[in-house]
N, C-alpha and C. Protein backbone atom coordinates (compact mmCIF):
# COMPACT_ATOMS: atom_id res chain seq x y z
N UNK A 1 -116.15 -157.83 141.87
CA UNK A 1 -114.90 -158.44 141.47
C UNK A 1 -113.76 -157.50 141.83
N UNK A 2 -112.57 -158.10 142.35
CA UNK A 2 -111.59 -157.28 142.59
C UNK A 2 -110.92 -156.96 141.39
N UNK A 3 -110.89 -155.65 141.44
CA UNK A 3 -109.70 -154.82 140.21
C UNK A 3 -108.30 -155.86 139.97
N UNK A 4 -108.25 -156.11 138.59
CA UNK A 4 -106.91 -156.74 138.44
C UNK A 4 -106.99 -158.50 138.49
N UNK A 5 -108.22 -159.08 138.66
CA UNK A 5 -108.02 -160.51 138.57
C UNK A 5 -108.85 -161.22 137.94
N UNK A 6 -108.34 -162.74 137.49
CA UNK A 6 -109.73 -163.06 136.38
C UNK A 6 -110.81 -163.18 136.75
N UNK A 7 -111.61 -163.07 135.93
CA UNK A 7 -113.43 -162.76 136.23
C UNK A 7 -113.62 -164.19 136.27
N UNK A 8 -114.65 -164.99 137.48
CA UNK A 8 -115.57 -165.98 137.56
C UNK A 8 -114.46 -167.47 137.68
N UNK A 9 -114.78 -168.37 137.29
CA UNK A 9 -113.94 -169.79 137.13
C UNK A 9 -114.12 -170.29 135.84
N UNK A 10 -113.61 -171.43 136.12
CA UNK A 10 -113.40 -172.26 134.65
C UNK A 10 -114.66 -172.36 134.56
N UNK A 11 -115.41 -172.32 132.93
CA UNK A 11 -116.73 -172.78 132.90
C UNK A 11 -116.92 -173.51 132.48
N UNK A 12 -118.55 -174.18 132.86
CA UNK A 12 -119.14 -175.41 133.06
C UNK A 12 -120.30 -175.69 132.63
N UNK A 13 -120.73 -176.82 132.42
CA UNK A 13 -122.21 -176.93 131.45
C UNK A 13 -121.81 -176.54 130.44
N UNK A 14 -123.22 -175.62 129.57
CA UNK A 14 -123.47 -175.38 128.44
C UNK A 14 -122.45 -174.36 127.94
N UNK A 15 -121.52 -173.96 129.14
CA UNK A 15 -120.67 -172.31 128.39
C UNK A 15 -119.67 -173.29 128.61
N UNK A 16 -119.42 -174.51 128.54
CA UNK A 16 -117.84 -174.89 128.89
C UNK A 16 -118.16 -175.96 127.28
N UNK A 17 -119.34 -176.49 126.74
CA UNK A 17 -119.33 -177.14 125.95
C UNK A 17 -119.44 -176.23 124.30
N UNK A 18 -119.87 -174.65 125.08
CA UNK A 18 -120.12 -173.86 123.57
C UNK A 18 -118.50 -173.41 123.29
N UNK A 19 -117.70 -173.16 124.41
CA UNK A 19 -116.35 -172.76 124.45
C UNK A 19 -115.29 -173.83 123.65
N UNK A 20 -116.13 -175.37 123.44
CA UNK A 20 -115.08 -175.87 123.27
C UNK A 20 -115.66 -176.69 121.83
N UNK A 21 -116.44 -176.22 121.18
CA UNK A 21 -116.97 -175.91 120.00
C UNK A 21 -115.82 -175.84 119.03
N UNK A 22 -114.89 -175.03 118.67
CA UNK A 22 -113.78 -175.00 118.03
C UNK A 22 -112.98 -175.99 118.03
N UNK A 23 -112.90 -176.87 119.07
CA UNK A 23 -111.62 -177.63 119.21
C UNK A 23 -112.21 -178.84 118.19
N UNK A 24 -113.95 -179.04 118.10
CA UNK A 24 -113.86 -180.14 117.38
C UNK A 24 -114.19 -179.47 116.15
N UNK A 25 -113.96 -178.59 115.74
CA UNK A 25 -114.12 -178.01 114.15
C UNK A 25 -112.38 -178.87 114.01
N UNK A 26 -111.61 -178.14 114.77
CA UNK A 26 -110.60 -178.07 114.30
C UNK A 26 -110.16 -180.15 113.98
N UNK A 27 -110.71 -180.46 115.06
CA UNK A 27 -110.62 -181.91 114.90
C UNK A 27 -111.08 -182.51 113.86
N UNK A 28 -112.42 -182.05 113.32
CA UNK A 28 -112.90 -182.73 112.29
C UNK A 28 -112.66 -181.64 110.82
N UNK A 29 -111.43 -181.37 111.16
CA UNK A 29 -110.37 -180.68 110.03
C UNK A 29 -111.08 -179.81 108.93
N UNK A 30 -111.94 -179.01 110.21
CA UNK A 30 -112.54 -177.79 109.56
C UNK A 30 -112.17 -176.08 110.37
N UNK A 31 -110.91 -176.41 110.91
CA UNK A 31 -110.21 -175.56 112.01
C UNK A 31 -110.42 -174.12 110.76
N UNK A 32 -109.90 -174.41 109.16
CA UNK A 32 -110.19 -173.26 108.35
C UNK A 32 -111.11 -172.40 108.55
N UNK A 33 -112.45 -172.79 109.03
CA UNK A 33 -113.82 -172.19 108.99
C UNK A 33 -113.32 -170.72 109.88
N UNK A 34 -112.55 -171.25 110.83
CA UNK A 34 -112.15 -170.07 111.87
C UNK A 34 -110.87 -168.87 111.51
N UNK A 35 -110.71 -169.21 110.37
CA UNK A 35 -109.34 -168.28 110.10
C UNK A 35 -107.47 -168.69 110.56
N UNK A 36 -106.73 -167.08 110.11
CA UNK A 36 -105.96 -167.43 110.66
C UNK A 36 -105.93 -167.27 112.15
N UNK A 37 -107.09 -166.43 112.47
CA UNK A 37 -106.63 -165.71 114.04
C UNK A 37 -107.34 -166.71 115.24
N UNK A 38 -107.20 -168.03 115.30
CA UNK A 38 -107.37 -168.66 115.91
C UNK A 38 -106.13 -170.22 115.64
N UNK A 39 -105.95 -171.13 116.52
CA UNK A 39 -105.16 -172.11 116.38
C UNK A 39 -105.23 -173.16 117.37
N UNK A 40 -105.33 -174.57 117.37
CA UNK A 40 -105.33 -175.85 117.79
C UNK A 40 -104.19 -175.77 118.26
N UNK A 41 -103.98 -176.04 119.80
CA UNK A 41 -102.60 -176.79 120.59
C UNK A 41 -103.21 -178.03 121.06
N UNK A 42 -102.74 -179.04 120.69
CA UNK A 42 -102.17 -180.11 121.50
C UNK A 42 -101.63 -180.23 122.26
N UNK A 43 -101.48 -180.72 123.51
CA UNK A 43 -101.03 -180.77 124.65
C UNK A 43 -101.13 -182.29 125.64
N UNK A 44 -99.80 -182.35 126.39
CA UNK A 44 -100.20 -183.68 127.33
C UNK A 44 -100.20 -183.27 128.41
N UNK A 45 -101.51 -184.16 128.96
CA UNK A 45 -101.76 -183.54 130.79
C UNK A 45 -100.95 -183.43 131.27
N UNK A 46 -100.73 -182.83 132.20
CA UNK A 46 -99.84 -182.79 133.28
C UNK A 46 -99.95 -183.97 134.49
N UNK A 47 -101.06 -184.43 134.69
CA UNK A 47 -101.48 -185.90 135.88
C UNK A 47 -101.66 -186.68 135.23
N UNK A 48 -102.47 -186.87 134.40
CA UNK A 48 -103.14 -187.83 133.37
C UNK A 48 -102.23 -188.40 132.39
N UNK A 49 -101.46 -187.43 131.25
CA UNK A 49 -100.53 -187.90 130.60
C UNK A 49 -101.26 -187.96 129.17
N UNK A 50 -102.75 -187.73 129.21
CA UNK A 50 -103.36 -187.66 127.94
C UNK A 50 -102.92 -186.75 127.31
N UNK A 51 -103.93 -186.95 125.58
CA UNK A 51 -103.72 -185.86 124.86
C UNK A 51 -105.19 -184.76 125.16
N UNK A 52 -104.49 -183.39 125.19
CA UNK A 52 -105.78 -182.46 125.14
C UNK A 52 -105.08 -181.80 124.49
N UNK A 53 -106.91 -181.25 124.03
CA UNK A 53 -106.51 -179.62 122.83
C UNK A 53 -107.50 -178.48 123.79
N UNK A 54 -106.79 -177.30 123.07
CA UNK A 54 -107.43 -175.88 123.20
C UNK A 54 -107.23 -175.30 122.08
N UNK A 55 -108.21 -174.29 121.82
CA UNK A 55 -108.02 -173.81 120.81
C UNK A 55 -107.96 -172.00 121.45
N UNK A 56 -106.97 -171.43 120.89
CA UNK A 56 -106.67 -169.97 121.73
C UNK A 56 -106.46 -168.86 120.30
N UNK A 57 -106.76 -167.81 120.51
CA UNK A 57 -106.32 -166.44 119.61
C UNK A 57 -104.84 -166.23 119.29
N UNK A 58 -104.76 -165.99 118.20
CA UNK A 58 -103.36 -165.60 117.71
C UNK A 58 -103.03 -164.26 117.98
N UNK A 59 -102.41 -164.15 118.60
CA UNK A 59 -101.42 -163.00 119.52
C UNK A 59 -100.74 -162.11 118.16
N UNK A 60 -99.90 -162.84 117.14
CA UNK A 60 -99.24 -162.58 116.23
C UNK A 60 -98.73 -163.95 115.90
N UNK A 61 -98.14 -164.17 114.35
CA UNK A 61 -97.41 -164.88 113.66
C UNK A 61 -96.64 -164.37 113.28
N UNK A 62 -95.28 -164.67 113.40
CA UNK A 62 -93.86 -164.30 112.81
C UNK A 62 -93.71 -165.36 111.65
N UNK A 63 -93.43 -165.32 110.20
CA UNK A 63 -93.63 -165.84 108.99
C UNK A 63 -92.25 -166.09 109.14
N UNK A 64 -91.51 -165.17 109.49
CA UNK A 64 -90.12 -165.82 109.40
C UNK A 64 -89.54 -166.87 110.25
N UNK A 65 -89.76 -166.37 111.62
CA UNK A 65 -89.71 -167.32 112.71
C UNK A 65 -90.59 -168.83 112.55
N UNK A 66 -91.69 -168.45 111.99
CA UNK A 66 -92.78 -169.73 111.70
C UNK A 66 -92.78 -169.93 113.19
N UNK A 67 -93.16 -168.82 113.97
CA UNK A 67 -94.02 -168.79 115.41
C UNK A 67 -95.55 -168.19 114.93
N UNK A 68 -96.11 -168.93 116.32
CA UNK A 68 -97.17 -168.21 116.89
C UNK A 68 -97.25 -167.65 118.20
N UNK A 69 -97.84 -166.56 118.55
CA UNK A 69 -97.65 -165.82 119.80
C UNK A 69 -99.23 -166.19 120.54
N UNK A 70 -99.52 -166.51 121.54
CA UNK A 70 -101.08 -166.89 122.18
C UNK A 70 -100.77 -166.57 123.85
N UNK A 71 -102.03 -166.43 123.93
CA UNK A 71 -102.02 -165.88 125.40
C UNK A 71 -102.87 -166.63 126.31
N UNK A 72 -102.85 -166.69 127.18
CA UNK A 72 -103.82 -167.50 128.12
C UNK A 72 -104.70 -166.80 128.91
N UNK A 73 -105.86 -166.96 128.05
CA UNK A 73 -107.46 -165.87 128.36
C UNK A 73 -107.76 -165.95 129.91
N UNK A 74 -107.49 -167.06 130.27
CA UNK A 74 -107.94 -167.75 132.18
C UNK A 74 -106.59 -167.76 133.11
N UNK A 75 -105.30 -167.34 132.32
CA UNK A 75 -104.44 -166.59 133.77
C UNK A 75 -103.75 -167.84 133.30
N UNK A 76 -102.77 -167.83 134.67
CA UNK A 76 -101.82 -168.86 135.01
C UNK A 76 -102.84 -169.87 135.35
N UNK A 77 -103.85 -170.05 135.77
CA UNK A 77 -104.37 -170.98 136.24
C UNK A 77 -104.77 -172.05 135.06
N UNK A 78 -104.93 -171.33 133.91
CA UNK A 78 -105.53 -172.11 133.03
C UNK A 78 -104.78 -173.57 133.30
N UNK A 79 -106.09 -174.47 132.56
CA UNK A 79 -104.93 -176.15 132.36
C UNK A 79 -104.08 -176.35 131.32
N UNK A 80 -104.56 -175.86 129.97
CA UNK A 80 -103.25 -176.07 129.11
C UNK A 80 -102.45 -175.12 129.28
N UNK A 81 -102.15 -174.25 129.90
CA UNK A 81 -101.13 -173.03 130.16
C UNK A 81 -100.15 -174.55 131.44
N UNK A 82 -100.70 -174.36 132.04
CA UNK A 82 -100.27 -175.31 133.21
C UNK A 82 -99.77 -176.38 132.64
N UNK A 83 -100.19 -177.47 131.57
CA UNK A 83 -99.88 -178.58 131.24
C UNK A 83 -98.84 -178.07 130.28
N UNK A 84 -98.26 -176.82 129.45
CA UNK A 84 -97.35 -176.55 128.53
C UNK A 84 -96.04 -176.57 129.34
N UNK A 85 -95.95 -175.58 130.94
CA UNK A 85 -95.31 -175.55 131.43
C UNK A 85 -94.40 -176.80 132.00
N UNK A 86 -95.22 -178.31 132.28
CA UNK A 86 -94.38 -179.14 132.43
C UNK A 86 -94.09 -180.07 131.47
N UNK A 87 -94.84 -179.94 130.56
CA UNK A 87 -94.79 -180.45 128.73
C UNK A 87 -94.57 -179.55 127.87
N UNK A 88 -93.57 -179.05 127.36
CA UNK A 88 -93.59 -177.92 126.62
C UNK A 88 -94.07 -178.86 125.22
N UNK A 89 -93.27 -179.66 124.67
CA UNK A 89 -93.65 -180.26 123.64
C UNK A 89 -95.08 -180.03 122.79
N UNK A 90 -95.62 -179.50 122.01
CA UNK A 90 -96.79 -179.74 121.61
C UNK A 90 -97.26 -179.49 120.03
N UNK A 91 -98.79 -180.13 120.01
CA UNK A 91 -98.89 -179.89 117.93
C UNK A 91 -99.53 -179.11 117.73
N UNK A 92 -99.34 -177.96 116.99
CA UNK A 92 -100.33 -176.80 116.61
C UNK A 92 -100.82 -177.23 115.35
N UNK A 93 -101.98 -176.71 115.01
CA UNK A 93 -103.05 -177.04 114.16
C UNK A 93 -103.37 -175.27 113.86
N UNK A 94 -103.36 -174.76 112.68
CA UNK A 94 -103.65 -173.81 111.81
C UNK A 94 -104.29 -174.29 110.68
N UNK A 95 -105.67 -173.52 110.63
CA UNK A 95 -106.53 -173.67 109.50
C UNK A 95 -106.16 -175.89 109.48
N UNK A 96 -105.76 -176.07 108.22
CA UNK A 96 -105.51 -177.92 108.17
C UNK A 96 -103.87 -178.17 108.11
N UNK A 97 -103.20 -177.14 108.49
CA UNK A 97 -101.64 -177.23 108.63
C UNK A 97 -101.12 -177.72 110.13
N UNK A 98 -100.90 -178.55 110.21
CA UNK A 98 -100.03 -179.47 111.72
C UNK A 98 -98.54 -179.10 111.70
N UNK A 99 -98.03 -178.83 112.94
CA UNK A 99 -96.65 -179.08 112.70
C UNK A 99 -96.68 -179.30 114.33
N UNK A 100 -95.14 -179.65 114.52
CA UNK A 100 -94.67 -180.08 116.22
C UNK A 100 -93.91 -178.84 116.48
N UNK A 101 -94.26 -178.33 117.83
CA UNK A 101 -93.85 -176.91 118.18
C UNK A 101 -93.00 -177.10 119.35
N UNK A 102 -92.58 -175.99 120.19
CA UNK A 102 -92.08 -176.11 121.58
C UNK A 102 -92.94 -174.91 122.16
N UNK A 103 -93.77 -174.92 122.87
CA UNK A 103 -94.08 -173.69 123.66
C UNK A 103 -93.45 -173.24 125.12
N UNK A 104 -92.89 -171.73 124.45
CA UNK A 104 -92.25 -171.11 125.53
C UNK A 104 -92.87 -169.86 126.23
N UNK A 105 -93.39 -169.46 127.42
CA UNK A 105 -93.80 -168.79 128.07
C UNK A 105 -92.61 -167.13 128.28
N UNK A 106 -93.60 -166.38 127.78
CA UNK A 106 -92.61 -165.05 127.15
C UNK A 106 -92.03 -164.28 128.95
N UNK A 107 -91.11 -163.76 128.55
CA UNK A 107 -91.14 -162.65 130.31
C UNK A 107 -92.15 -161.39 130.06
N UNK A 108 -92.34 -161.17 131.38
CA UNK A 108 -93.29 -159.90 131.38
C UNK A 108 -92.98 -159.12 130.56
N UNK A 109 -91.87 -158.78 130.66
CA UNK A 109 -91.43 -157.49 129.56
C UNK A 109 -91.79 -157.63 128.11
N UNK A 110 -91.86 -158.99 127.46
CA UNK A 110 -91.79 -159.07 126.08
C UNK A 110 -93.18 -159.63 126.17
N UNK A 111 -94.02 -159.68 127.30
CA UNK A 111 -95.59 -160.43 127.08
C UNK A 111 -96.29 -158.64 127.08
N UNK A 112 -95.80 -157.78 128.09
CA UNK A 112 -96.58 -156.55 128.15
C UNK A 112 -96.19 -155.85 126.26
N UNK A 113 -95.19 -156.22 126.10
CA UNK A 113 -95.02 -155.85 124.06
C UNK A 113 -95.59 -156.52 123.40
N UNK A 114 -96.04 -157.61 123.37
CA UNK A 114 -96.88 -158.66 122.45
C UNK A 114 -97.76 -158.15 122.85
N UNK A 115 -98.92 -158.00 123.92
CA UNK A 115 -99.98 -157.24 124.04
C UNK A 115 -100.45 -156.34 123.58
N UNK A 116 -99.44 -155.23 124.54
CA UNK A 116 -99.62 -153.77 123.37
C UNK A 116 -99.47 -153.88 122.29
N UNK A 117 -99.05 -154.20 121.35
CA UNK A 117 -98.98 -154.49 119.72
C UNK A 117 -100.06 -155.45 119.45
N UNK A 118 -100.62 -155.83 120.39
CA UNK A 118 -101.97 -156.70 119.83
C UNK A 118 -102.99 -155.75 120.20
N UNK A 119 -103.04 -154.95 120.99
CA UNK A 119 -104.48 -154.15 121.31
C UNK A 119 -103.96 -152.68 120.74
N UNK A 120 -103.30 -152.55 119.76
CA UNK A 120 -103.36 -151.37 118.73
C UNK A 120 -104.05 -152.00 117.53
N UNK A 121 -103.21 -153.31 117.15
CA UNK A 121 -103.48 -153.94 115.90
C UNK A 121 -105.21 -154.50 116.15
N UNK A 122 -105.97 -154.76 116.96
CA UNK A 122 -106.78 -155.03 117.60
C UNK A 122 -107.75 -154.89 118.44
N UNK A 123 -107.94 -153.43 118.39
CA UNK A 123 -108.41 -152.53 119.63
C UNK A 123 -109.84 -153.35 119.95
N UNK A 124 -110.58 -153.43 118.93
CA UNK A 124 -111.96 -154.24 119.61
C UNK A 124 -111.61 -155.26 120.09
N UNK A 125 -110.83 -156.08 119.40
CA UNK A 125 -111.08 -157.81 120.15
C UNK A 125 -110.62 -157.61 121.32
N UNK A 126 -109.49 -156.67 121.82
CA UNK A 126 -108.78 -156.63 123.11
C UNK A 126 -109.54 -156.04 123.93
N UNK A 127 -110.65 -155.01 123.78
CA UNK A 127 -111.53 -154.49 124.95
C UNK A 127 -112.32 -155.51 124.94
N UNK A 128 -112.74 -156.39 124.03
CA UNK A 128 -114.13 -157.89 124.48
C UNK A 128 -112.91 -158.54 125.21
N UNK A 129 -111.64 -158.69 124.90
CA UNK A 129 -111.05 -159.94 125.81
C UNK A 129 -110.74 -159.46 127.17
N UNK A 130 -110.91 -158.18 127.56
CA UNK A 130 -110.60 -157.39 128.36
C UNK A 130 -112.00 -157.34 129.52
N UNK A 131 -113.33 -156.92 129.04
CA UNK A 131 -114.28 -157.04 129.37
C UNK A 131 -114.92 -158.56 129.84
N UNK A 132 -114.55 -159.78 128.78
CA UNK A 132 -114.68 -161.03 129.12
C UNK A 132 -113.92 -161.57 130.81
N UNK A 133 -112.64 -161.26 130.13
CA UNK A 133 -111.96 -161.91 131.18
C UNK A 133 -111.74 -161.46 132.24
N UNK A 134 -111.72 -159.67 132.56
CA UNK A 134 -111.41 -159.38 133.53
C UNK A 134 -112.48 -158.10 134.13
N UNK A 135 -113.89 -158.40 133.20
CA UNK A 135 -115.00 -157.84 133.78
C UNK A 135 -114.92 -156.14 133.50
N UNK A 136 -113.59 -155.62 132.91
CA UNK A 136 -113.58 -153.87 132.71
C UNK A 136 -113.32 -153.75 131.24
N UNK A 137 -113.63 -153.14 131.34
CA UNK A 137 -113.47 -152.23 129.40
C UNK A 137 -112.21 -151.68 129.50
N UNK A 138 -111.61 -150.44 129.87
CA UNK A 138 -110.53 -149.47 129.77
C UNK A 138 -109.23 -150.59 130.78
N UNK A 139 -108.43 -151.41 130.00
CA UNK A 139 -107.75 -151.66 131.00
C UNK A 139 -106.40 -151.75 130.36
N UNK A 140 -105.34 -150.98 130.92
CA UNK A 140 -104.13 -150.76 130.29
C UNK A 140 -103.84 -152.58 129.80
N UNK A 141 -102.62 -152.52 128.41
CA UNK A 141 -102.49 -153.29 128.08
C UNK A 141 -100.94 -154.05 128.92
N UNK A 142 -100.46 -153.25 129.38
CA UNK A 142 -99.99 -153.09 130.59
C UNK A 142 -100.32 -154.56 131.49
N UNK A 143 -100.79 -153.93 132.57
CA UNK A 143 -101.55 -154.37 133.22
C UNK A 143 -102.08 -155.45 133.13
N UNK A 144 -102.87 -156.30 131.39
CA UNK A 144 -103.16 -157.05 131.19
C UNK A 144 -101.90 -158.07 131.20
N UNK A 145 -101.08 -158.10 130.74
CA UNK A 145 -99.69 -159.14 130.54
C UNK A 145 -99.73 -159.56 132.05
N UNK A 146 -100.01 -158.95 132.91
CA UNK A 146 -99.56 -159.01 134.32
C UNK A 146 -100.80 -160.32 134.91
N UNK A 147 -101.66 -160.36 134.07
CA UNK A 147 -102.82 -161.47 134.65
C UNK A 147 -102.81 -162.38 133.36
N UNK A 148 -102.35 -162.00 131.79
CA UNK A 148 -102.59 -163.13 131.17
C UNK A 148 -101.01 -163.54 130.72
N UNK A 149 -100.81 -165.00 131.45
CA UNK A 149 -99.11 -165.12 130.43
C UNK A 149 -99.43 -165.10 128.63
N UNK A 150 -98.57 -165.49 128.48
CA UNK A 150 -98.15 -164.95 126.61
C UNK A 150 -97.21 -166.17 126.20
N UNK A 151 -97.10 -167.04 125.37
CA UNK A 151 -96.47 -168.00 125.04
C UNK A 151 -96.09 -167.75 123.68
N UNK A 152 -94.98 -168.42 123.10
CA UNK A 152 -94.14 -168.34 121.62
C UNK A 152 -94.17 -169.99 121.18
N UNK A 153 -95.40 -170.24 120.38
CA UNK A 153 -94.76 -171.48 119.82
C UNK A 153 -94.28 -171.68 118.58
N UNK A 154 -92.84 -172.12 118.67
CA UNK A 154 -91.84 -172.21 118.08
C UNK A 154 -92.18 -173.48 117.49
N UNK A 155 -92.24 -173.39 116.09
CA UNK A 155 -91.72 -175.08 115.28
C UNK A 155 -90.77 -175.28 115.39
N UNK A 156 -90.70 -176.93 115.58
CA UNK A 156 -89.57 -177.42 116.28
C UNK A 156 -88.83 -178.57 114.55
């Protein structure tokens, strides 16, 4: 694998149906089971026009702001990263709490700070998301912002 890019493709079969395991907890409004550090987006395709969910890691929550901060584990390429960008509109789902958000895609500068403040606050989960996604253990947090965008969803 080349240094610096995401590991493998979208997955398929049995690792694309265990991955998406969460989304129907969260559907059949047991999203709680998973905590706060996980969260349900809603989203409309980008071709299709349907509704899809993902369910992604909480980056941080601002209590005041009543944001959530999430990152996109599969790059720019991902599909709901892709489908936010021409739909920002979307419904987040926490634990059994819904609300209607706007998701905004952070700049490098303030995605490489949401990071680093997530892999201090976080040092293990960020070397497995580090090792998952981009196949290395030691990888500046840096560096990471630069392959995963970082989004702010804002209640709207």
């Amino acid at each position: 694998m080349a240094k610096g890019t995401i590991r493998g493709s979208r997955p398929r079969g049995c690792m694309r149906r265990l991955l998406r395991l969460p989304v129907w907890l969260f559907r059949l409004r047991l999203g709680w089971l998973l905590g706060r550090r996980f969260l349900m987006i809603e989203h409309k395709g980008r071709t299709s026009g349907l509704r899809r969910y993902v369910v992604v890691e909480v980056v941080r929550h601002d209590r005041r702001a009543n944001s959530y901060v999430v990152a996109s584990g599969w790059g720019h390429k991902a599909d709901w990263y892709r489908n936010i960008r021409v739909t920002p509109e979307v419904r987040v789902t926490v634990g059994v709490r819904r609300f209607d958000a706007r998701a905004v895609p952070l700049s490098l500068a303030e995605s490489r700070r949401e990071l680093c403040a997530y892999a201090l606050a976080h040092p293990v989960a960020f070397a497995a998301l580090t090792r998952v996604m981009l196949g290395e253990r030691d990888v500046a947090c840096e560096h990471v912002a630069e392959l995963l965008p970082v989004v702010v969803l804002a209640k709207r």
